[in-house]
Protein backbone atom coordinates (compact mmCIF):
# COMPACT_ATOMS: atom_id res chain seq x y z
CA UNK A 1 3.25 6.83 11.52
CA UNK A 2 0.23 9.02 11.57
CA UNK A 3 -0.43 11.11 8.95
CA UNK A 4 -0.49 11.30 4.94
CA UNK A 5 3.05 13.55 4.47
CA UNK A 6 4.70 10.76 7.16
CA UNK A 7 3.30 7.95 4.50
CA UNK A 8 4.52 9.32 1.31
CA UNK A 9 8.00 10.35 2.92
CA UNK A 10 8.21 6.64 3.76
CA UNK A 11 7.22 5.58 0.56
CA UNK A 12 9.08 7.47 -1.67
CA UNK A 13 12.14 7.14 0.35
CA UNK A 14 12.14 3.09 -1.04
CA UNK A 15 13.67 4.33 -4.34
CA UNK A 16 11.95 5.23 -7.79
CA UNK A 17 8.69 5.88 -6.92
CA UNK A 18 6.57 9.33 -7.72
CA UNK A 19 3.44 10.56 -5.46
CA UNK A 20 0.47 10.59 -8.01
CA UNK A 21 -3.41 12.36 -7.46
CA UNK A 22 -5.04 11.24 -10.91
CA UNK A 23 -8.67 11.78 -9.58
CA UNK A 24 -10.96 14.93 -9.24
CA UNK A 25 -10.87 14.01 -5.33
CA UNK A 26 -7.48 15.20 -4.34
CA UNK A 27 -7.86 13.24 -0.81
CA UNK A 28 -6.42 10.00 -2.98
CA UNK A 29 -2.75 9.95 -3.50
CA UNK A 30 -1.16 7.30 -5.17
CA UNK A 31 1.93 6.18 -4.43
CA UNK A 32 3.72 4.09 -7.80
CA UNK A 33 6.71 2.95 -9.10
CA UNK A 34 8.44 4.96 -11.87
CA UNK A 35 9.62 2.20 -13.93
CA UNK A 36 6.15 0.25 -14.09
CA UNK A 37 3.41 2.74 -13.15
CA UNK A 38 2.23 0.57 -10.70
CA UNK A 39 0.60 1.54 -7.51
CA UNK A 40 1.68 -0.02 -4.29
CA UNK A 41 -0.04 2.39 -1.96
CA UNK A 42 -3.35 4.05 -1.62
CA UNK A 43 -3.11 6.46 0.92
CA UNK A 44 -6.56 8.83 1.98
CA UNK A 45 -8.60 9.93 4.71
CA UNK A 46 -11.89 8.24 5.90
CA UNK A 47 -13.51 8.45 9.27
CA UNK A 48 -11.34 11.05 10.70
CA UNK A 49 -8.34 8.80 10.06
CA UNK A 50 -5.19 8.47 7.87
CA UNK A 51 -5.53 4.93 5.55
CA UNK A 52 -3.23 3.39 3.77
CA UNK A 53 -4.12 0.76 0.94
CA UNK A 54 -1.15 -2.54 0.61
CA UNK A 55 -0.98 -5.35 -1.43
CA UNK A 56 -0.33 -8.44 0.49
CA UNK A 57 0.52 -12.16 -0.40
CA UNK A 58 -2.36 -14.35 -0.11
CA UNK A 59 -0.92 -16.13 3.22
CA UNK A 60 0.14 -12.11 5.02
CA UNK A 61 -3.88 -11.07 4.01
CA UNK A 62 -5.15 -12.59 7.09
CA UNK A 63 -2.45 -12.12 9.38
CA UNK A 64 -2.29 -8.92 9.40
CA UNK A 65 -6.26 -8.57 9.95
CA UNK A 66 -5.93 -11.16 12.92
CA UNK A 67 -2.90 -9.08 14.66
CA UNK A 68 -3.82 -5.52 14.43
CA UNK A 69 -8.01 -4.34 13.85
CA UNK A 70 -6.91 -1.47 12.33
CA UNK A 71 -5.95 -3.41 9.59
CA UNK A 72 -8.82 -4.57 7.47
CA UNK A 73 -9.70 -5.86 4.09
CA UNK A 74 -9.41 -2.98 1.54
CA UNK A 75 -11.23 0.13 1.33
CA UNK A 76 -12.32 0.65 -2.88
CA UNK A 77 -10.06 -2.62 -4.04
CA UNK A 78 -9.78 -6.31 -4.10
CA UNK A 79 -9.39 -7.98 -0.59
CA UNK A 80 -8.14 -11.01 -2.11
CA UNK A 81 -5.17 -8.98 -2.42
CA UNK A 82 -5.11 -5.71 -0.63
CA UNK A 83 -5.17 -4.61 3.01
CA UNK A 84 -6.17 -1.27 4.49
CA UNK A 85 -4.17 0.34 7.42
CA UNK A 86 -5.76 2.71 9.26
CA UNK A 87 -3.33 4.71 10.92
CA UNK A 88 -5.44 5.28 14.29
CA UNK A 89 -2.22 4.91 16.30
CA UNK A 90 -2.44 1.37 17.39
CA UNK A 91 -0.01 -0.40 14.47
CA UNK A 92 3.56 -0.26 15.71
CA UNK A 93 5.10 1.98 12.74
CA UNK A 94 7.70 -0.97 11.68
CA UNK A 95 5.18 -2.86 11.08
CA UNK A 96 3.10 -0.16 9.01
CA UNK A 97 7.00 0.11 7.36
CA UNK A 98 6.71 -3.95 6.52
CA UNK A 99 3.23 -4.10 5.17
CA UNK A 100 3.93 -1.33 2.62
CA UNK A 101 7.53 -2.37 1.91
CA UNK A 102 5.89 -6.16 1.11
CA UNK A 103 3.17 -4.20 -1.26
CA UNK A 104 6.06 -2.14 -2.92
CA UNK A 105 8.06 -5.33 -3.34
CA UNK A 106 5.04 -7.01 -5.06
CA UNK A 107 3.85 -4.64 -7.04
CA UNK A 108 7.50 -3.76 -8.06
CA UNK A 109 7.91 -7.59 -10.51
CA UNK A 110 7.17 -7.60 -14.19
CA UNK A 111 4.12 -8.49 -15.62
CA UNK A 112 6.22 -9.47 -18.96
CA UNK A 113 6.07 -13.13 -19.35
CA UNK A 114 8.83 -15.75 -20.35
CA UNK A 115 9.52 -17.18 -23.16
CA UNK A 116 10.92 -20.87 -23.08
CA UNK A 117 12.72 -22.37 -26.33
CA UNK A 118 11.57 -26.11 -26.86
């Protein structure tokens, strides 16, 4: 994968999902679900390079950083939670396919909570 069009073909091609550019700078585009609004990727360009913004599970955060550099804690969000891709050619494209697959799988539950009769 190396460039934005390659990113949101991927992304919306995982089902229910709309490209979004809600900011003035139209370099952001937002990639969310169309049931829950929520993003799952952040894709833009910085430093002459493609990035891609992922949530990840707490344990994936760091593995992914120790694997590849070019993935790093998140450009502009929490890196608690989020990873940044930069798509400089050195992350094997399944991979790139895993990380944002994991986010859209995350970010794809339901915030509503449970209700349990005593």
């Amino acid at each position: 994968m190396k460039n934005r069009e390659e990113a949101i073909g991927y992304c919306i091609g995982l089902g229910n999902t709309y490209e979004d550019y809600p900011f003035r700078d139209k370099n952001w585009t937002l990639m969310r679900h169309i049931d829950n609004k929520k993003v799952f990727a952040w894709i833009f360009k910085k430093d002459g390079h493609i990035w891609i913004n992922v949530k990840c599970e707490p344990g994936f955060l760091d593995y992914w950083r120790q694997i590849y550099n070019s993935v790093v804690p998140a450009f502009h969000l929490n890196k608690d939670h989020w990873n940044s891709i930069i798509l400089d050619g050195t992350v094997p494209k399944e991979e790139i396919y895993e990380m944002i697959k994991q986010s859209y799988m995350l970010t794809k539950k339901s915030n509503s909570k449970v209700n349990f009769k005593k």
